[in-house]
PDB file of N, CA and C in Angstrom:
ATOM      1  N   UNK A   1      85.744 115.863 102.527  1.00  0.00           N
ATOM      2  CA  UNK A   1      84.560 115.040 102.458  1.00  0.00           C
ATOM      3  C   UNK A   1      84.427 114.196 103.726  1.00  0.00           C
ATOM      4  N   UNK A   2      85.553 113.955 104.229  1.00  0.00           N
ATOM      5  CA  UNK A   2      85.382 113.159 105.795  1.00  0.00           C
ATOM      6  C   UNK A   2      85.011 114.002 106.622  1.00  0.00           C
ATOM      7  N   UNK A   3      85.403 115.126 106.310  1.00  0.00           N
ATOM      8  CA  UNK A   3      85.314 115.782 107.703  1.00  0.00           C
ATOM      9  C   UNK A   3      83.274 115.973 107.818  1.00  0.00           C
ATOM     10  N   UNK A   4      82.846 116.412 106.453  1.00  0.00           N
ATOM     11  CA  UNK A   4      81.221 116.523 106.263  1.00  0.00           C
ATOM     12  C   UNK A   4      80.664 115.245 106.964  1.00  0.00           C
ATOM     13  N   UNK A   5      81.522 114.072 106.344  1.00  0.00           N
ATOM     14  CA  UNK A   5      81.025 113.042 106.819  1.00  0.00           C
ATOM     15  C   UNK A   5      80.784 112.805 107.888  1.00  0.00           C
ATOM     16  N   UNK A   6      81.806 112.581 108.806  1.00  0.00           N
ATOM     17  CA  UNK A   6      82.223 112.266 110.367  1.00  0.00           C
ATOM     18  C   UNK A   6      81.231 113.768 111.404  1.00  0.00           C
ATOM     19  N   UNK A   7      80.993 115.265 110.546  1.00  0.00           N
ATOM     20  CA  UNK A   7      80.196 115.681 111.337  1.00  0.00           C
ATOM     21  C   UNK A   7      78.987 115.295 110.538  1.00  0.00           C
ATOM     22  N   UNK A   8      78.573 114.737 109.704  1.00  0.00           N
ATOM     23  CA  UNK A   8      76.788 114.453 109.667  1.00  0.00           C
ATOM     24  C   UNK A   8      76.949 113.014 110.269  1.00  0.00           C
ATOM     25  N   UNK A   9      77.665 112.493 110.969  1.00  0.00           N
ATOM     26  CA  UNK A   9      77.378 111.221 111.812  1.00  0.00           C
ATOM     27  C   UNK A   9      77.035 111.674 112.968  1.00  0.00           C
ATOM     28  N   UNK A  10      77.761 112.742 113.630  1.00  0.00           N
ATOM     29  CA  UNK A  10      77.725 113.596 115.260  1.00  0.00           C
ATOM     30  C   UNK A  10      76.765 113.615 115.662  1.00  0.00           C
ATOM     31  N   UNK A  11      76.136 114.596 114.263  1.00  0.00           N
ATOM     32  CA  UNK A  11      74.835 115.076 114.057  1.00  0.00           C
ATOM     33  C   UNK A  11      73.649 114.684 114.458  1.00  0.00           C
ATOM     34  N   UNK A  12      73.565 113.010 113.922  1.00  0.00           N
ATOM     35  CA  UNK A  12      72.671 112.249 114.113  1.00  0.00           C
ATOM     36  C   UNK A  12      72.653 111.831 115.543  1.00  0.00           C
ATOM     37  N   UNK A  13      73.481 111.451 115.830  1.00  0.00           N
ATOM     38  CA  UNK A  13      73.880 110.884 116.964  1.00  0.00           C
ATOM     39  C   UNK A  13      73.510 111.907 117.991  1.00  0.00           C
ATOM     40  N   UNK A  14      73.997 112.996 118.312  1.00  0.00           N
ATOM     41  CA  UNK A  14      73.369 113.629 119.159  1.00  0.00           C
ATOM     42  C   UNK A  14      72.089 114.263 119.195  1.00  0.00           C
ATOM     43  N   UNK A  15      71.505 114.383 117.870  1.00  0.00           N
ATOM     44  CA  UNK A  15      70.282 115.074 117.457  1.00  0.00           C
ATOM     45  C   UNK A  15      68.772 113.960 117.673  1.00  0.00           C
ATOM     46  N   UNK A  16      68.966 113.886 116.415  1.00  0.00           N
ATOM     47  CA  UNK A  16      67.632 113.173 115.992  1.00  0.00           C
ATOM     48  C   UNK A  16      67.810 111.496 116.040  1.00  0.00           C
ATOM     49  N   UNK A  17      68.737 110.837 116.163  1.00  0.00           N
ATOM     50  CA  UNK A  17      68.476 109.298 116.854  1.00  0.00           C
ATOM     51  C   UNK A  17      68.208 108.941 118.224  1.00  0.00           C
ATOM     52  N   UNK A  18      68.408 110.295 119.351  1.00  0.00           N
ATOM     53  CA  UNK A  18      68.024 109.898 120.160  1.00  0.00           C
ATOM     54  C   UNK A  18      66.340 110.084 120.452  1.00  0.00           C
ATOM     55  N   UNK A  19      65.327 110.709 119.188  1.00  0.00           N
ATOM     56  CA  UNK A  19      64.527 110.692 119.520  1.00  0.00           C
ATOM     57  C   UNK A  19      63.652 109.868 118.062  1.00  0.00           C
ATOM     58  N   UNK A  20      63.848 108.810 117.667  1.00  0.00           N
ATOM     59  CA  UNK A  20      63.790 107.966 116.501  1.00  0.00           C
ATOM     60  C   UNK A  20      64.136 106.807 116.464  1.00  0.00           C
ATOM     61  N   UNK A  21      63.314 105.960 115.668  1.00  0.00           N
ATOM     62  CA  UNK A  21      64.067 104.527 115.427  1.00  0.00           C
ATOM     63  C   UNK A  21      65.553 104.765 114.628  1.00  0.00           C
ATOM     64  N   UNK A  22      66.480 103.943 115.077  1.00  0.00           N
ATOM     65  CA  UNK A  22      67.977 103.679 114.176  1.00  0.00           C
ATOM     66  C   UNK A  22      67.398 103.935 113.001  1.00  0.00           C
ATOM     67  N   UNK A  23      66.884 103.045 112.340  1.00  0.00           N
ATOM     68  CA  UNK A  23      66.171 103.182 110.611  1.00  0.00           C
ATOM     69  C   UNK A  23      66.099 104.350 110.654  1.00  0.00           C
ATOM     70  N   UNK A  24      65.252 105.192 111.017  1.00  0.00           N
ATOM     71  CA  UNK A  24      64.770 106.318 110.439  1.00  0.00           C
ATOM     72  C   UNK A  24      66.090 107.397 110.433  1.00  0.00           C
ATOM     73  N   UNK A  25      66.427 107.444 111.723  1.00  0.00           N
ATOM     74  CA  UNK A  25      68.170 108.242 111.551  1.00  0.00           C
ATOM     75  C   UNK A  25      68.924 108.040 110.697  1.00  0.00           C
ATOM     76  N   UNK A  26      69.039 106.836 110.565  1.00  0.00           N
ATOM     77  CA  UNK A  26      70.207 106.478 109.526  1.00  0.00           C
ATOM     78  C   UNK A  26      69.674 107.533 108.353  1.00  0.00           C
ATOM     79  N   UNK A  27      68.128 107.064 107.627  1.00  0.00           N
ATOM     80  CA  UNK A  27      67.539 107.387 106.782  1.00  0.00           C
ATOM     81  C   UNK A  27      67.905 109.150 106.716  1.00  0.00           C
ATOM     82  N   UNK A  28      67.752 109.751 107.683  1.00  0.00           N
ATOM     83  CA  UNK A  28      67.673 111.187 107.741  1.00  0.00           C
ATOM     84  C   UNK A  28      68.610 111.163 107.691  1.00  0.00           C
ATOM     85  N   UNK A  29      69.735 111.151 107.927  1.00  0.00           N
ATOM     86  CA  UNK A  29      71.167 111.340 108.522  1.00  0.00           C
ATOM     87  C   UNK A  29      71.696 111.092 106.800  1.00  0.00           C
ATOM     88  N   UNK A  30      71.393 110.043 106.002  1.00  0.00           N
ATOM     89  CA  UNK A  30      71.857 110.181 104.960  1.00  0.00           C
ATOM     90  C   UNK A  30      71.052 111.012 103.831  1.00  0.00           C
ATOM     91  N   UNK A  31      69.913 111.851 104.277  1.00  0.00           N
ATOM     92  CA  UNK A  31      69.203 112.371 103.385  1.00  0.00           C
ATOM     93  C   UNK A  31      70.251 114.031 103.622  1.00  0.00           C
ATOM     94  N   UNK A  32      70.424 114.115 104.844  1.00  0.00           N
ATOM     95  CA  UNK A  32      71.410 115.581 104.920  1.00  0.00           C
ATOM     96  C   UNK A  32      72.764 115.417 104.785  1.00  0.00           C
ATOM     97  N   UNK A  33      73.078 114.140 104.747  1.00  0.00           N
ATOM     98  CA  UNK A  33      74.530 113.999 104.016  1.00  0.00           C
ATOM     99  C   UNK A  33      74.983 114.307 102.596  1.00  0.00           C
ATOM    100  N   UNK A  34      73.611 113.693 102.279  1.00  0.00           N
ATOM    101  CA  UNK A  34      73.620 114.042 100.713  1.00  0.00           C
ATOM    102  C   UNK A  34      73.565 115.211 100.392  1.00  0.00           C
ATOM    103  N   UNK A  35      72.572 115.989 100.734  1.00  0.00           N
ATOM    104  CA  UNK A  35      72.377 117.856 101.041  1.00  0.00           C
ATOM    105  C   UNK A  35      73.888 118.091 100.753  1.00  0.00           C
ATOM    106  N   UNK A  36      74.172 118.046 102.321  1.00  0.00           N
ATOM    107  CA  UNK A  36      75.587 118.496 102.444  1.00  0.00           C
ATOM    108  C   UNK A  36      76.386 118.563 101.312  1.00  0.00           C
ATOM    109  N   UNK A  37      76.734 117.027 101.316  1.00  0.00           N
ATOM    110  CA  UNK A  37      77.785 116.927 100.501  1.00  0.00           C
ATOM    111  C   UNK A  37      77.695 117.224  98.771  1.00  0.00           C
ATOM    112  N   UNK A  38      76.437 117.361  98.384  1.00  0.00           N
ATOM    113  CA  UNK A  38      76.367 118.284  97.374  1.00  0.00           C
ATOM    114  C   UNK A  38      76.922 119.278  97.335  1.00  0.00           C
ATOM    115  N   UNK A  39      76.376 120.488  98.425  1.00  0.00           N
ATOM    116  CA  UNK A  39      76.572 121.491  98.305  1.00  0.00           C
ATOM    117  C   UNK A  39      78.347 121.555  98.371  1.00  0.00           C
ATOM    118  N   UNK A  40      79.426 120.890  99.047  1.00  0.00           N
ATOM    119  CA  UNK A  40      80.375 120.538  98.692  1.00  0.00           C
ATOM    120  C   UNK A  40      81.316 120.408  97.037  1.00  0.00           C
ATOM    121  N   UNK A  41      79.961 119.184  96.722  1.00  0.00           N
ATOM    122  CA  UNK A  41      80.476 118.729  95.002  1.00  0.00           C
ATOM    123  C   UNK A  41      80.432 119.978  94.377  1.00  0.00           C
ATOM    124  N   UNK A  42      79.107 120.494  94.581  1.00  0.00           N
ATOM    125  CA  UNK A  42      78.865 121.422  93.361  1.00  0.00           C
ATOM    126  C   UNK A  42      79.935 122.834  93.588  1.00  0.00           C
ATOM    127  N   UNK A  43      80.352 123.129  94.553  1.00  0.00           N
ATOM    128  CA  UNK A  43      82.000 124.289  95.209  1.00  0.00           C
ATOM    129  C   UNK A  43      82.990 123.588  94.472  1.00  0.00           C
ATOM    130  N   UNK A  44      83.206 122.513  94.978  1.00  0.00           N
ATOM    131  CA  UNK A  44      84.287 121.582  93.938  1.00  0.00           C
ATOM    132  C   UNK A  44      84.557 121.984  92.540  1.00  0.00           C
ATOM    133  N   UNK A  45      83.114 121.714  91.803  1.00  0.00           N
ATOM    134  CA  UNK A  45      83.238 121.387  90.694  1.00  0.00           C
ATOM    135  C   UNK A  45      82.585 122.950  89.763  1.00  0.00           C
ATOM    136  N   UNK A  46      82.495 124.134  90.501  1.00  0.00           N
ATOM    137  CA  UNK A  46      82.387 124.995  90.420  1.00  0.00           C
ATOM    138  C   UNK A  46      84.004 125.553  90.458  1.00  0.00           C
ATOM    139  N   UNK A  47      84.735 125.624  91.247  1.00  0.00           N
ATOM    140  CA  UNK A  47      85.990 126.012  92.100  1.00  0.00           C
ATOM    141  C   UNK A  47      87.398 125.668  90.777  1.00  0.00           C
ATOM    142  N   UNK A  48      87.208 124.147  90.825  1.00  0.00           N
ATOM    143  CA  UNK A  48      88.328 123.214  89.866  1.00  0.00           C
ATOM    144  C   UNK A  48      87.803 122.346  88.991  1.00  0.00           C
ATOM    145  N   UNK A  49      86.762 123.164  87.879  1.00  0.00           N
ATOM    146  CA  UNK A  49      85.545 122.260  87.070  1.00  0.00           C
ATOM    147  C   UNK A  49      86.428 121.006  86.514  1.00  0.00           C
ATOM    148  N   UNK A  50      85.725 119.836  85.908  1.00  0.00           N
ATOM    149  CA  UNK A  50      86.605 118.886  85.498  1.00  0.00           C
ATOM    150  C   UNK A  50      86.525 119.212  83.904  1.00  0.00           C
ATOM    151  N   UNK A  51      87.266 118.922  83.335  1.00  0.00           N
ATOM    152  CA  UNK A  51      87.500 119.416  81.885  1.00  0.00           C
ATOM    153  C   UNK A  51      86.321 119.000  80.709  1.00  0.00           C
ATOM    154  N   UNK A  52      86.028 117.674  81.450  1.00  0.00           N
ATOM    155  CA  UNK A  52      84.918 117.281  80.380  1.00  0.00           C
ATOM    156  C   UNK A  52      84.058 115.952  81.417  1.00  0.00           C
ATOM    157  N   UNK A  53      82.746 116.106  80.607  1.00  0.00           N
ATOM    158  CA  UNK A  53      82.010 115.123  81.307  1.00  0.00           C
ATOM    159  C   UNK A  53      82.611 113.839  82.096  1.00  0.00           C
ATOM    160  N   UNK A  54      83.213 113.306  80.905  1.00  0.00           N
ATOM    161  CA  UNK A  54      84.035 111.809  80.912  1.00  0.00           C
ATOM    162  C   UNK A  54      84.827 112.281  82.519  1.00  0.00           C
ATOM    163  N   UNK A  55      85.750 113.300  82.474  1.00  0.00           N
ATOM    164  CA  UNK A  55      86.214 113.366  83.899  1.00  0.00           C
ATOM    165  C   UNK A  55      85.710 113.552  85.018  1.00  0.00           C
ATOM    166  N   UNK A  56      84.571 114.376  84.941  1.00  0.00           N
ATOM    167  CA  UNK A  56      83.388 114.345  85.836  1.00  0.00           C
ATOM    168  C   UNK A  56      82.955 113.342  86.262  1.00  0.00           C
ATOM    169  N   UNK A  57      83.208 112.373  85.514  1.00  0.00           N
ATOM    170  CA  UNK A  57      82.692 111.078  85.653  1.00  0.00           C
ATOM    171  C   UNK A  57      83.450 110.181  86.614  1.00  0.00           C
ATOM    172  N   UNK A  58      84.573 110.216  85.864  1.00  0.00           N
ATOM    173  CA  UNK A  58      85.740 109.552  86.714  1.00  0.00           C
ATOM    174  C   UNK A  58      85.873 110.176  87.878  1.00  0.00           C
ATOM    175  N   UNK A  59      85.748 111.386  88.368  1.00  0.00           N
ATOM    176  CA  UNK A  59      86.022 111.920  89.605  1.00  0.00           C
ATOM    177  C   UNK A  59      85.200 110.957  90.917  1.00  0.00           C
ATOM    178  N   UNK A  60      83.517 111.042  90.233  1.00  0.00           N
ATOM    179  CA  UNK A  60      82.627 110.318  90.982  1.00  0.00           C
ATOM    180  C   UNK A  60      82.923 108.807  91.031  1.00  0.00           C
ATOM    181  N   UNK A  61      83.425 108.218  90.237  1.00  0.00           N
ATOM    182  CA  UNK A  61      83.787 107.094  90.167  1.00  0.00           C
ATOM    183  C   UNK A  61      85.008 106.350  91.180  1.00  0.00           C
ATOM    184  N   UNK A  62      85.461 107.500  91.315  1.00  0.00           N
ATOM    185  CA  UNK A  62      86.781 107.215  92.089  1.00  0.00           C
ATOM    186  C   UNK A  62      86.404 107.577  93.584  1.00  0.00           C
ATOM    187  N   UNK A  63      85.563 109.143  93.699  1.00  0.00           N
ATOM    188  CA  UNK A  63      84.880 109.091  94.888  1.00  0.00           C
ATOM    189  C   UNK A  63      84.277 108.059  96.009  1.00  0.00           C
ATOM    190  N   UNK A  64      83.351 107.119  94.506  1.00  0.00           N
ATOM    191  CA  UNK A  64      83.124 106.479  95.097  1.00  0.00           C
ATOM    192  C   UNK A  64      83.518 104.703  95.391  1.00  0.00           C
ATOM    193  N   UNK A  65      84.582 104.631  94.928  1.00  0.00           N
ATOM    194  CA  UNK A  65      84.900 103.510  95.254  1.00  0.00           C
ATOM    195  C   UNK A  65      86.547 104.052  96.395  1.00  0.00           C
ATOM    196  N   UNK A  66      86.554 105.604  96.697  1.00  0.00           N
ATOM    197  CA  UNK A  66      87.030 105.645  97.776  1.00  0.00           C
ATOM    198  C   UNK A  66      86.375 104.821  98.892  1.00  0.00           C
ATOM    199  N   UNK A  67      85.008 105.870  99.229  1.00  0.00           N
ATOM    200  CA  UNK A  67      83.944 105.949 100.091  1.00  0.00           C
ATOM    201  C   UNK A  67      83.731 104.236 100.292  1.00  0.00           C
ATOM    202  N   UNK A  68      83.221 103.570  99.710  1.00  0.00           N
ATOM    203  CA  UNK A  68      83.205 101.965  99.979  1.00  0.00           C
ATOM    204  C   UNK A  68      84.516 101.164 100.559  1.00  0.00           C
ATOM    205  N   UNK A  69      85.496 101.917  99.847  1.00  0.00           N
ATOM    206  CA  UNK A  69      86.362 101.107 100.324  1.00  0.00           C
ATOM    207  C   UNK A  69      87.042 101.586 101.867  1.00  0.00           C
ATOM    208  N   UNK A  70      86.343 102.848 102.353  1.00  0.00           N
ATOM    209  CA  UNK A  70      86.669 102.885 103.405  1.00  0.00           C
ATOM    210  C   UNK A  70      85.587 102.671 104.561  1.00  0.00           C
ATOM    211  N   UNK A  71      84.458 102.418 103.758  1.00  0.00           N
ATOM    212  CA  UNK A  71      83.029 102.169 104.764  1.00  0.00           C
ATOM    213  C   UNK A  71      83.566 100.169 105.230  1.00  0.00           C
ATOM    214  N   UNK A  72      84.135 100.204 104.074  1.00  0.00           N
ATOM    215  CA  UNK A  72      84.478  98.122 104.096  1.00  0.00           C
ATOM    216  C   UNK A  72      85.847  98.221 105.396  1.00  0.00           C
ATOM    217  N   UNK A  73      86.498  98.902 105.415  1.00  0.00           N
ATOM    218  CA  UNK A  73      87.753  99.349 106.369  1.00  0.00           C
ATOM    219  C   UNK A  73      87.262  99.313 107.551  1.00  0.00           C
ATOM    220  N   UNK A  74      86.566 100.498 107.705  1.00  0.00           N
ATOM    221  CA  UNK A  74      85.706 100.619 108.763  1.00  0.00           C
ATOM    222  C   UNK A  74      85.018  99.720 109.904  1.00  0.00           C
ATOM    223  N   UNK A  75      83.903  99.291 108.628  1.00  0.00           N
ATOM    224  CA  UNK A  75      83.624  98.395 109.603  1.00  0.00           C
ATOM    225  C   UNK A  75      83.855  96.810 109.586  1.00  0.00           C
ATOM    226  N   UNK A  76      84.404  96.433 108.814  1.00  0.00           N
ATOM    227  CA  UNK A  76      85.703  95.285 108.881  1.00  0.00           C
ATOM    228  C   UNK A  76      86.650  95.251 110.172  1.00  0.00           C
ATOM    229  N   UNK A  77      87.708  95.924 109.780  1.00  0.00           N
ATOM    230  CA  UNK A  77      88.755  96.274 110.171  1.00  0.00           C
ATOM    231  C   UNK A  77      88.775  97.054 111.398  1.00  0.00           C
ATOM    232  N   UNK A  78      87.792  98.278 111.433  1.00  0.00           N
ATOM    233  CA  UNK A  78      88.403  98.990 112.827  1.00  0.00           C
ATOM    234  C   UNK A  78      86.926  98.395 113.865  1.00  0.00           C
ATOM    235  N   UNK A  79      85.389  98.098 113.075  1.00  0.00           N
ATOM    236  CA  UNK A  79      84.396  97.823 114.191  1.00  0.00           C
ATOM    237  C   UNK A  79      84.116  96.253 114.051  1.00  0.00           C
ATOM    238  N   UNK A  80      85.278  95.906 113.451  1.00  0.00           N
ATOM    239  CA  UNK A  80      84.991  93.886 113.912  1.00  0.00           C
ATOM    240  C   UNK A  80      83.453  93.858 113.550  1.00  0.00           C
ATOM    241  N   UNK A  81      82.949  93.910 112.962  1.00  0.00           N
ATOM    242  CA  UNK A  81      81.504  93.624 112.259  1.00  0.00           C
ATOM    243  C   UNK A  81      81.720  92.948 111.279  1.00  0.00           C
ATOM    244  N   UNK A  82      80.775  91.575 111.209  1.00  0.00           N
ATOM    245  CA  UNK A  82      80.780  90.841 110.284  1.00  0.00           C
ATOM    246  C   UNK A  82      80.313  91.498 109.116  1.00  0.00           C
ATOM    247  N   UNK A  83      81.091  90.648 107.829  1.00  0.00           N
ATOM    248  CA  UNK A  83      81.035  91.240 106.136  1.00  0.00           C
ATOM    249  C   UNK A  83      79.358  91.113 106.238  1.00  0.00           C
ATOM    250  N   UNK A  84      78.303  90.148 106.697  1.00  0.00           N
ATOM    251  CA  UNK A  84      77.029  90.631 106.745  1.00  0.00           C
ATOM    252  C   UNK A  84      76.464  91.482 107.644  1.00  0.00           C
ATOM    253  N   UNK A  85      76.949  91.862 108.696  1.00  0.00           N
ATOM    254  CA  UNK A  85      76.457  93.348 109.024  1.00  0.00           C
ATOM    255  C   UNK A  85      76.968  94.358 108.158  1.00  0.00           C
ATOM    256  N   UNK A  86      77.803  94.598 107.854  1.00  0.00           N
ATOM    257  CA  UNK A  86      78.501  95.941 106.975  1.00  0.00           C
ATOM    258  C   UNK A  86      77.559  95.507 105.301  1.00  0.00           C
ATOM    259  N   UNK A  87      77.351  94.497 104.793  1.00  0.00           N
ATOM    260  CA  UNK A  87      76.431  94.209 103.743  1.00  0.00           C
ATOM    261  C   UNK A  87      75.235  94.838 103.712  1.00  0.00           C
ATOM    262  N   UNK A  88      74.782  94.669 105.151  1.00  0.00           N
ATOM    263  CA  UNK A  88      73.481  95.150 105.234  1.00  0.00           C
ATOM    264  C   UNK A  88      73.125  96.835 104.846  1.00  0.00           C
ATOM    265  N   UNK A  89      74.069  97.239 105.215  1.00  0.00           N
ATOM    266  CA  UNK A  89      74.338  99.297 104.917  1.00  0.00           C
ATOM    267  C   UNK A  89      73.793  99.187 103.531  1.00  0.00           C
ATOM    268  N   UNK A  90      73.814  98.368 102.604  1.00  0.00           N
ATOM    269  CA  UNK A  90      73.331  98.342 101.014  1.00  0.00           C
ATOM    270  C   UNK A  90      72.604  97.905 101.224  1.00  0.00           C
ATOM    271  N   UNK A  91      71.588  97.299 101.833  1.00  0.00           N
ATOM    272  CA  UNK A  91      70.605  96.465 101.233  1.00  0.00           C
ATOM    273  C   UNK A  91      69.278  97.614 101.266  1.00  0.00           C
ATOM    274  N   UNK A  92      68.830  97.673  99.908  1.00  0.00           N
ATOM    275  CA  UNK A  92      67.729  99.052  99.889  1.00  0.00           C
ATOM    276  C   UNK A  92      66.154  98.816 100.438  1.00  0.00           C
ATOM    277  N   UNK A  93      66.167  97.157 100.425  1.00  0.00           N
ATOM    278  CA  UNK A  93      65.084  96.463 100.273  1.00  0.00           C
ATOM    279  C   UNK A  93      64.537  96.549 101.769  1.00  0.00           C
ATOM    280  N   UNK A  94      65.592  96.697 102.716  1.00  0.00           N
ATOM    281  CA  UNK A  94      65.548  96.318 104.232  1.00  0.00           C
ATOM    282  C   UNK A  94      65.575  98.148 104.698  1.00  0.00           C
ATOM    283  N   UNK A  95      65.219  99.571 103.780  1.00  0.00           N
ATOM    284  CA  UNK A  95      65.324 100.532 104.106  1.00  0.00           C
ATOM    285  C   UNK A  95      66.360 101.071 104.384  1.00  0.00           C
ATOM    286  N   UNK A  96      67.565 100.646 104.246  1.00  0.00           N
ATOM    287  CA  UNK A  96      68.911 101.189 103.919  1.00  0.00           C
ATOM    288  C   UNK A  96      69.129 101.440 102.494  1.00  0.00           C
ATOM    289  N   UNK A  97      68.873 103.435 102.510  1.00  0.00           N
ATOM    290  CA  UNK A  97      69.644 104.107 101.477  1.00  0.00           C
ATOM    291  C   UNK A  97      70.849 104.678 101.341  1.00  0.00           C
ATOM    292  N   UNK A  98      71.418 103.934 102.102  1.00  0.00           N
ATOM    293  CA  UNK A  98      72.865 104.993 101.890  1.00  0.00           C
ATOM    294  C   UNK A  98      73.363 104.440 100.449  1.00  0.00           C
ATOM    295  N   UNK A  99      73.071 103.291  99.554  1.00  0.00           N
ATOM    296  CA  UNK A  99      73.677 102.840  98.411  1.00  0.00           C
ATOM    297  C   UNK A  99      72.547 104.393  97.222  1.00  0.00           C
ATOM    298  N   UNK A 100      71.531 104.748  97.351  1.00  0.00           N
ATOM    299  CA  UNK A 100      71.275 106.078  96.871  1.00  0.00           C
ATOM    300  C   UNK A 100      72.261 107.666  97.104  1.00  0.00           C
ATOM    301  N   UNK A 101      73.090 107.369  98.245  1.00  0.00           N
ATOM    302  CA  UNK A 101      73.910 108.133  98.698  1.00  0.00           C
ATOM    303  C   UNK A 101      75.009 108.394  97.354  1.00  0.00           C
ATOM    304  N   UNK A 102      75.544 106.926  97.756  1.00  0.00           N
ATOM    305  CA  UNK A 102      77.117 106.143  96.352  1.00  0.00           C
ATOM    306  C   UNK A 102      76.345 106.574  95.236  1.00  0.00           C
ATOM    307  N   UNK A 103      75.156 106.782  94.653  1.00  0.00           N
ATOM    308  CA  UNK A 103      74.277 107.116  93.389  1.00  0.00           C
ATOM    309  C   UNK A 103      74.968 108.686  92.965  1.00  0.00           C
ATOM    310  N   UNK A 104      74.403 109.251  93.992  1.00  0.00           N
ATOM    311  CA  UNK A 104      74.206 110.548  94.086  1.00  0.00           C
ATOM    312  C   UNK A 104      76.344 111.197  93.982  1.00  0.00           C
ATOM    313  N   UNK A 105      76.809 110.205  94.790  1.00  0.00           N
ATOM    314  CA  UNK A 105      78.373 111.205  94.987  1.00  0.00           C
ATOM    315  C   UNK A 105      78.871 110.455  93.866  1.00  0.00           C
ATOM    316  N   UNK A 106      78.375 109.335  93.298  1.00  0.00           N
ATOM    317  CA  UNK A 106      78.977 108.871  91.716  1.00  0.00           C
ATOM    318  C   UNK A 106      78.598 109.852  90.795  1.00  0.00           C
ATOM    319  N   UNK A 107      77.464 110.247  90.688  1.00  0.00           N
ATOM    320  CA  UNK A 107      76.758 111.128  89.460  1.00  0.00           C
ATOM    321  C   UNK A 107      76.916 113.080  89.831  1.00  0.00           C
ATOM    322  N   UNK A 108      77.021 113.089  90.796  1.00  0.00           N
ATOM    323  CA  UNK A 108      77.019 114.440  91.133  1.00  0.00           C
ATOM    324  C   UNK A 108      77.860 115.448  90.450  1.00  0.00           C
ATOM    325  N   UNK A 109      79.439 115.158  90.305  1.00  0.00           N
ATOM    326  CA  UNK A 109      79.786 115.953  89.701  1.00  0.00           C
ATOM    327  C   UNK A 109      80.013 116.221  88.402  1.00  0.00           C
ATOM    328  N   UNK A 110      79.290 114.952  87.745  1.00  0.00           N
ATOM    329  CA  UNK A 110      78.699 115.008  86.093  1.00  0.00           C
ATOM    330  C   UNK A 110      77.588 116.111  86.245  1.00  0.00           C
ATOM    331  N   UNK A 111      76.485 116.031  87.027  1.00  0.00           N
ATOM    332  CA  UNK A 111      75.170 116.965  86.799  1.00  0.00           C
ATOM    333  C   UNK A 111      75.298 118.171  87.049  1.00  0.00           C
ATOM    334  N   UNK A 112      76.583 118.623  88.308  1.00  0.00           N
ATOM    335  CA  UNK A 112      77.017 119.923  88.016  1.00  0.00           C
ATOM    336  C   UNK A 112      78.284 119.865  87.082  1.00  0.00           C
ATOM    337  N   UNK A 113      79.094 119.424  86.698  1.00  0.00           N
ATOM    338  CA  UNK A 113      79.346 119.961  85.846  1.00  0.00           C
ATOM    339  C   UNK A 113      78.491 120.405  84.510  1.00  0.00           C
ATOM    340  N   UNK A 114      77.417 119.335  84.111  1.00  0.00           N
ATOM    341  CA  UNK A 114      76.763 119.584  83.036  1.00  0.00           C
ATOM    342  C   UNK A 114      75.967 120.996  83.575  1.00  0.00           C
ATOM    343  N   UNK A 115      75.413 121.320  84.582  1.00  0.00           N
ATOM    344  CA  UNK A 115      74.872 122.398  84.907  1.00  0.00           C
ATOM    345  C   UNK A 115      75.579 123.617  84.623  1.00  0.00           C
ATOM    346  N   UNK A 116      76.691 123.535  85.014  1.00  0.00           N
ATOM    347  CA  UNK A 116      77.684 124.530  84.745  1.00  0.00           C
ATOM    348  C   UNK A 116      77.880 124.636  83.286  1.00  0.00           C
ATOM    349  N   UNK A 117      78.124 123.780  82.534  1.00  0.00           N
ATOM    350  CA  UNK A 117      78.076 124.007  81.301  1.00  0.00           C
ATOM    351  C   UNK A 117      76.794 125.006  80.393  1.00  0.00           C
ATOM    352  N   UNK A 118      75.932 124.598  80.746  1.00  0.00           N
ATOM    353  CA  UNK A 118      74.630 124.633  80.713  1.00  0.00           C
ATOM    354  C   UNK A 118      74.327 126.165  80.680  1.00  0.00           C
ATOM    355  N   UNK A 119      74.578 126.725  81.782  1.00  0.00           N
ATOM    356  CA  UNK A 119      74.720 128.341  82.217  1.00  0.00           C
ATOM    357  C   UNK A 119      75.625 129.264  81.232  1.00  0.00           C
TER     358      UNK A 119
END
């Protein structure tokens, strides 16, 4: 999942922010992260299904309080950015969706698993 990650950051960075506002990259950049990293969950959870919803659940749950706790690492710890710049990455109101991102990799491998069930 880092590795998806760290290349849909590249991505942006060499692609489409240099011809865009920051906002809007970010915005795109996490709209194909999500892509991505679906298509990821749903191999996952296709591959090594979780036994039952409830674990499906917990998987995303844990996902995502990986993912935060290393976005807080990050930019804490390794980019010296104040706790209100790194705050700001959530704030939805100011056009930062990456907290729809944490939505999506919390719930994801409940909806495929239920999909899978489903079939």
């Amino acid at each position: 999942m880092l590795v998806i990650a760290v290349a849909n950051g590249a991505l942006r960075q060499s692609t489409f922010a240099r011809v865009m506002p920051e906002l809007r990259a970010h915005q795109l950049s996490t709209l194909t992260g999500s892509f991505v990293m679906g298509l990821f969950i749903w191999f996952i959870v296709r591959t090594w299904p979780p036994s039952s919803s409830r674990e499906a659940l917990l998987i995303g749950l844990i996902w995502l309080f990986l993912t935060v706790a290393f976005e807080f690492f990050m930019g804490l710890v390794l980019a010296h950015r104040p706790l209100r710049q790194v705050l700001l990455e959530y704030n939805l109101f100011a056009g930062r969706i990456w907290v729809l991102f944490l939505i999506w990799l919390t719930f994801a491998p409940w909806v495929f698993f239920r999909l899978r069930k489903a079939a």
